[in-house]
Protein backbone atom coordinates (compact mmCIF):
# COMPACT_ATOMS: atom_id res chain seq x y z
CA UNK A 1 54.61 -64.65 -21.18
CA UNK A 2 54.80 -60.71 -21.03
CA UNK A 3 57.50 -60.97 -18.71
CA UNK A 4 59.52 -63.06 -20.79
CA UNK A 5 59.28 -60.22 -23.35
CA UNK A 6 59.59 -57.51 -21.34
CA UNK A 7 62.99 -59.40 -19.58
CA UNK A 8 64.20 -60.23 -24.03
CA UNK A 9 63.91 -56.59 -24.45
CA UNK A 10 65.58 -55.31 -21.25
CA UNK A 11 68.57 -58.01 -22.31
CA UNK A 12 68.54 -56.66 -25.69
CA UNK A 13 68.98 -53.25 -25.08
CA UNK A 14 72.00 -53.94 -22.44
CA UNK A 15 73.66 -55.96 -25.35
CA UNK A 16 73.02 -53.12 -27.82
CA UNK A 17 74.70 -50.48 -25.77
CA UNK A 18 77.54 -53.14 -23.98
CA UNK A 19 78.91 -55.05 -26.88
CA UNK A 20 81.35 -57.22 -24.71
CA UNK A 21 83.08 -57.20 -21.28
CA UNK A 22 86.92 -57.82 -20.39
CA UNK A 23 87.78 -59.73 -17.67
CA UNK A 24 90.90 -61.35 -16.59
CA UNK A 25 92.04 -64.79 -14.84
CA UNK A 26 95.07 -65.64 -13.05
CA UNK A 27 96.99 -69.07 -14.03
CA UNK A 28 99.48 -70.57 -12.28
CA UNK A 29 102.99 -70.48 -14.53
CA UNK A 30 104.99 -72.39 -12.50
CA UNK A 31 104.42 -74.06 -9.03
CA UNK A 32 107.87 -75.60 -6.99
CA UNK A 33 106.43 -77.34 -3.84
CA UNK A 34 105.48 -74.10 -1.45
CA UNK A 35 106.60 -71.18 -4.22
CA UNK A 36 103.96 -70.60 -7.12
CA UNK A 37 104.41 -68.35 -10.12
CA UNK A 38 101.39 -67.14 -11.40
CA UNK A 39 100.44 -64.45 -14.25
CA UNK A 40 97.41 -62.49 -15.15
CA UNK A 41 95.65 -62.94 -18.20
CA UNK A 42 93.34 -60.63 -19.46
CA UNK A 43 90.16 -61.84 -22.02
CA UNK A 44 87.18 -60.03 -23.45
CA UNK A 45 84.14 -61.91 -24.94
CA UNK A 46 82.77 -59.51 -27.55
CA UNK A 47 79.19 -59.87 -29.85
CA UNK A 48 77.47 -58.11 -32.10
CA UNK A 49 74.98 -55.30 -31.35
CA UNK A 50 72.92 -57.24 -33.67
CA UNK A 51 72.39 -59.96 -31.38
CA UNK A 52 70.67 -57.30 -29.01
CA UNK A 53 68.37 -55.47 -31.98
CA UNK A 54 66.72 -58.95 -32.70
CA UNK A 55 66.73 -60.15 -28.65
CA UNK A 56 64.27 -56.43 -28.26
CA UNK A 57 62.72 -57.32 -31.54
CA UNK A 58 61.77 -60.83 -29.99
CA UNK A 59 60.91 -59.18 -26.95
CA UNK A 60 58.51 -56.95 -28.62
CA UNK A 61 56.97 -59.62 -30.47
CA UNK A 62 56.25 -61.82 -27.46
CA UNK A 63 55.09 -58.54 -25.58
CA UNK A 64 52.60 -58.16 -29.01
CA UNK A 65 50.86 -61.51 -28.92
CA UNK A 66 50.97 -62.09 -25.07
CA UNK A 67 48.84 -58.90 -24.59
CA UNK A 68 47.12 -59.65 -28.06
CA UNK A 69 45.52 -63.35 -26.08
CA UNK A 70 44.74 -61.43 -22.53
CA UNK A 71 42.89 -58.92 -24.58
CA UNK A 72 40.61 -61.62 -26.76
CA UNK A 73 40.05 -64.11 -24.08
C-alpha cells in the first residue's frame, strides 16, 4: 500500500511541474490510388496543477495510514 502512495506522489509532483504535453499526428488529406496527401496536426492535452497537489496529497495520505497499520500490528 506504501508503494501505491509513494508512486500517487511521484505522479503528482510530475503533473505539478508538467501541466500538459504537445504532440502531433499525421492524417491523411487526400489519398488517389498510389499518391497520398497527408498533413501534420499538432495537439496538446493540458490539466490543472491542481490535479497533481491533491494526487501528492493522496499519496501522502496513503503513505500516513499504510505506515500507521505496519507500525500497530
Amino acid at each position: 500500500m506504501k508503494i501505491l502512495g509513494i508512486i500517487l506522489i511521484v505522479l503528482g509532483l510530475l503533473f505539478t511541474i508538467y501541466t500538459g504535453i504537445d504532440f502531433k499526428i499525421e492524417e491523411s488529406v487526400v489519398e488517389l490510388g498510389d499518391i497520398e496527401v497527408t498533413r501534420e496536426k499538432e495537439k496538446e492535452v493540458n490539466w490543472s496543477p491542481l490535479l497533481g497537489a491533491a494526487a501528492m496529497v493522496i499519496g501522502g495520505v496513503i503513505v500516513f495510514v499504510g505506515s500507521r497499520k505496519t507500525r500497530e500490528g
